[in-house]
N, C-alpha and C. Protein backbone atom coordinates (compact mmCIF):
# COMPACT_ATOMS: atom_id res chain seq x y z
N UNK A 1 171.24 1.24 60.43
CA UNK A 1 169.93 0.63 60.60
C UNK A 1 169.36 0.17 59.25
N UNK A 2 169.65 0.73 58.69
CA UNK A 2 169.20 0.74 57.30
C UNK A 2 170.06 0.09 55.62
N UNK A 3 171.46 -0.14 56.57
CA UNK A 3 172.36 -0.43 55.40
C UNK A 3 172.78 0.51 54.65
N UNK A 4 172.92 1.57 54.48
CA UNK A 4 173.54 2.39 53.86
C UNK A 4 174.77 3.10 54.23
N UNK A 5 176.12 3.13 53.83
CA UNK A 5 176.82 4.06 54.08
C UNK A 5 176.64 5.53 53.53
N UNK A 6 177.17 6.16 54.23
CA UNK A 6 176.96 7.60 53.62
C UNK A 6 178.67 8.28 53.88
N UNK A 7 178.73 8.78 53.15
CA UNK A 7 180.23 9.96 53.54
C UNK A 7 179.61 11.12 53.56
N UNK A 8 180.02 12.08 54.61
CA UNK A 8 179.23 13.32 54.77
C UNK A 8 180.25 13.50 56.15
N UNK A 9 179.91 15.19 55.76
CA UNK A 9 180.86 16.46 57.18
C UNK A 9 180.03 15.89 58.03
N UNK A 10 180.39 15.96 59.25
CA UNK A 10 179.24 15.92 60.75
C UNK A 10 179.46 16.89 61.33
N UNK A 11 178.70 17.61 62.18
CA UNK A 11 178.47 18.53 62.98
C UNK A 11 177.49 18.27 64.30
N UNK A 12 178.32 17.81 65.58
CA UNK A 12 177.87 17.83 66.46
C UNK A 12 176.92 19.56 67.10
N UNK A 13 175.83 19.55 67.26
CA UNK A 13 174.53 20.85 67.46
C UNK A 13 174.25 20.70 69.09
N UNK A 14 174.52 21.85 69.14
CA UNK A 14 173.85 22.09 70.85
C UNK A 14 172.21 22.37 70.58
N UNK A 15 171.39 21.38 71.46
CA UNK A 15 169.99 21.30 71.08
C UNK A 15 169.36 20.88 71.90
N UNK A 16 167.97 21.05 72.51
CA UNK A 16 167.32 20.58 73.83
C UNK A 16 167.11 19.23 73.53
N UNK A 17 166.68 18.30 74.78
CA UNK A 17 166.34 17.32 74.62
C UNK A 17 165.99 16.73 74.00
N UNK A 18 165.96 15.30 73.03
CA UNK A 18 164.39 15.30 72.21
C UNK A 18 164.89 15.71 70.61
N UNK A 19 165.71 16.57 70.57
CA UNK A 19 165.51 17.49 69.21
C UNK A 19 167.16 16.70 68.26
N UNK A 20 167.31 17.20 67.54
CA UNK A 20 168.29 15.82 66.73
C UNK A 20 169.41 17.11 66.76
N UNK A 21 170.58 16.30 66.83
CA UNK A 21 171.60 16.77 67.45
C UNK A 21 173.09 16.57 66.41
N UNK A 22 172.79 16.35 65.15
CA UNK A 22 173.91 16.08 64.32
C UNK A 22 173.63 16.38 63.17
N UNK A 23 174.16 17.15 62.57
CA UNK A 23 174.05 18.06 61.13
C UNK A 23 174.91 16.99 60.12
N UNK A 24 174.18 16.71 59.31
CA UNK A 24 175.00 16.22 58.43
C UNK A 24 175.11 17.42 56.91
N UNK A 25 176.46 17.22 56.65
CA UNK A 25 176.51 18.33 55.72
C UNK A 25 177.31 17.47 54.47
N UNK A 26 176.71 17.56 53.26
CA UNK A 26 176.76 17.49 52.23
C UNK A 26 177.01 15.24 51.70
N UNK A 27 175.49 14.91 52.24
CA UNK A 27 176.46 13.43 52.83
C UNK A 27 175.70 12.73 51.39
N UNK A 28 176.55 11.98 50.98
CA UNK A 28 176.49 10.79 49.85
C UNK A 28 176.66 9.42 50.12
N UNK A 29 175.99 9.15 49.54
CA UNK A 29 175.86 6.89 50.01
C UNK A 29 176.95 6.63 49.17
N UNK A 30 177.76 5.63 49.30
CA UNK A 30 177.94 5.01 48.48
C UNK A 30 178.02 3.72 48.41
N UNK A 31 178.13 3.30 47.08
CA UNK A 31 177.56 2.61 46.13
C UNK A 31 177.93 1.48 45.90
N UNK A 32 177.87 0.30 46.23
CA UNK A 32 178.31 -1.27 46.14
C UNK A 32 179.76 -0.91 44.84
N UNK A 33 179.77 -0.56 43.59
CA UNK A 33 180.53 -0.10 42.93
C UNK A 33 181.76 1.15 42.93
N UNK A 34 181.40 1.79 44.61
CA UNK A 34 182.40 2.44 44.77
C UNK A 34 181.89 4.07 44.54
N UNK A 35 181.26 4.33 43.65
CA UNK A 35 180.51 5.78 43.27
C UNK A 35 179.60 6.08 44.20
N UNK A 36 179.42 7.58 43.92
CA UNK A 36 179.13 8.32 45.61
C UNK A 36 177.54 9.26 44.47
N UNK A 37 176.65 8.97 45.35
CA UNK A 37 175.43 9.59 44.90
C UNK A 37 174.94 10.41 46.03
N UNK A 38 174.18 11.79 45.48
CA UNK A 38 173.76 12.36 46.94
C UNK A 38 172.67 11.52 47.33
N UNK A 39 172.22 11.78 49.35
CA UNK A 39 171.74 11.26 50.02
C UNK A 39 170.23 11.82 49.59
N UNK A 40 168.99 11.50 49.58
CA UNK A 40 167.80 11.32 49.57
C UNK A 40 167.73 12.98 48.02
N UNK A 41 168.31 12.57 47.30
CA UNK A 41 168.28 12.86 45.70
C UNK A 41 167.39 13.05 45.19
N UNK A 42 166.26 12.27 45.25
CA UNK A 42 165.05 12.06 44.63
C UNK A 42 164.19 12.60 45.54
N UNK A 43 164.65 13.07 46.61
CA UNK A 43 163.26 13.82 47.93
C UNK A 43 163.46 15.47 47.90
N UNK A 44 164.55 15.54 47.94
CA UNK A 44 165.56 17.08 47.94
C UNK A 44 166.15 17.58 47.13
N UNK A 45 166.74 18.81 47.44
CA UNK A 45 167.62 19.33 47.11
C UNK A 45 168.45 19.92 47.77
N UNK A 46 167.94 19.75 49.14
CA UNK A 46 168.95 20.22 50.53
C UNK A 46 170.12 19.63 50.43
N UNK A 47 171.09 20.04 50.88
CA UNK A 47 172.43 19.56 50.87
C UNK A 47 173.05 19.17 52.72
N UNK A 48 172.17 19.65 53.61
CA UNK A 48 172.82 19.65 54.98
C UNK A 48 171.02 19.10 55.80
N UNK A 49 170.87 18.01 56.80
CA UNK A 49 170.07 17.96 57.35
C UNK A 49 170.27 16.92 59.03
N UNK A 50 169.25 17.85 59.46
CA UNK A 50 169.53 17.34 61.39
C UNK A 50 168.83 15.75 61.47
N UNK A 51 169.79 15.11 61.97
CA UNK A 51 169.23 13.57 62.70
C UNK A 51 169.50 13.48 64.43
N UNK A 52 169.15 12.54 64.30
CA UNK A 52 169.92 12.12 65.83
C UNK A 52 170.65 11.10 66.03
N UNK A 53 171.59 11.64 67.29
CA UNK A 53 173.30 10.84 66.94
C UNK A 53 172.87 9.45 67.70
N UNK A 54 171.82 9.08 67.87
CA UNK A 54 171.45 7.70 68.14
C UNK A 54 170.91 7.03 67.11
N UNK A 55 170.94 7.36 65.69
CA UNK A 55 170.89 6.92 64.73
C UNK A 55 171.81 6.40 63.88
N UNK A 56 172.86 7.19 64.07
CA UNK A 56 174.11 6.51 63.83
C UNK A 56 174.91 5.43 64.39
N UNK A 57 175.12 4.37 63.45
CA UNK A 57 175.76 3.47 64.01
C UNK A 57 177.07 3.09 64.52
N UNK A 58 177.93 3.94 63.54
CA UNK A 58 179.52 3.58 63.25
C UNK A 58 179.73 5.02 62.17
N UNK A 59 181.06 5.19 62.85
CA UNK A 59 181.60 6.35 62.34
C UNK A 59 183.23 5.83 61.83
N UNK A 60 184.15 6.35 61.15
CA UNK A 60 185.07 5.91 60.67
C UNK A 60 185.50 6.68 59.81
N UNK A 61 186.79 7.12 59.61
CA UNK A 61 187.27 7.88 58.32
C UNK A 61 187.92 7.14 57.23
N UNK A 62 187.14 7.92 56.15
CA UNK A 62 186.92 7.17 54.82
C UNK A 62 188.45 7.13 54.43
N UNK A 63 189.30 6.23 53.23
CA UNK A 63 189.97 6.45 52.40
C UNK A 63 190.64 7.32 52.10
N UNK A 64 191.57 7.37 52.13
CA UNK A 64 192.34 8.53 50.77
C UNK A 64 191.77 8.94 49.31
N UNK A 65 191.19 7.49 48.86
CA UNK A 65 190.84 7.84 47.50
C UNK A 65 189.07 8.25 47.93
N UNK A 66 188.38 7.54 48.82
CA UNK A 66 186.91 8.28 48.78
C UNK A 66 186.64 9.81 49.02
N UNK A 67 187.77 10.08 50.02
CA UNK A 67 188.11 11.34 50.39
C UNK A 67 188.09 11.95 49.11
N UNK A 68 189.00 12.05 48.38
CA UNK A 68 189.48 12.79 46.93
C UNK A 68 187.76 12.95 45.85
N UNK A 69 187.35 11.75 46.09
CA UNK A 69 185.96 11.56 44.89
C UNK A 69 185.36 12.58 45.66
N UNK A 70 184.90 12.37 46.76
CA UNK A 70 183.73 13.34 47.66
C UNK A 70 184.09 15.09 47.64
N UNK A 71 185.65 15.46 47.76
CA UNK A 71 185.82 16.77 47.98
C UNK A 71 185.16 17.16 46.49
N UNK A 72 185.83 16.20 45.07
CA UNK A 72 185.57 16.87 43.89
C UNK A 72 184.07 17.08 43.42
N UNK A 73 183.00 15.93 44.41
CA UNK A 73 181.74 16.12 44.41
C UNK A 73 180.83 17.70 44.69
N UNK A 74 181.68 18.03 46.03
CA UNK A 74 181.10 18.92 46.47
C UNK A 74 181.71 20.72 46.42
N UNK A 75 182.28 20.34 45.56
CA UNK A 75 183.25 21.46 44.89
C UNK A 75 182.05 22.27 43.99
């Protein structure tokens, strides 16, 4: 919705109606240049937060090499 990719764990949440239903855990945008920054950086310091999976647009598994940048991120 917004233009941003993010790489981040997902976690589908059992949750009542109404209430946001997808954990994102440890998720980073990245960056027209390829580099991975954490997600809302400048608001937080949380590392894991609930949305809803009707917010998401497109899902897809990243790269071999984005894969590799992100694990050493969150190491």
């Amino acid at each position: 919705m917004n233009q941003l990719v993010l790489l981040t764990q997902i976690e589908e949440v059992p949750t009542e109606l109404g209430e946001p239903d997808c954990k994102l855990v440890e998720p980073f945008i990245l960056n027209d240049d390829h580099t991975l920054t954490p997600w809302l950086i400048d608001c937080t310091s949380q590392n894991t937060f609930m949305i809803h999976s009707d917010k998401i647009l497109t899902l897809a598994e990243p790269k071999p090499t984005l894969i590799e940048k992100y694990q050493k991120l969150i190491k």
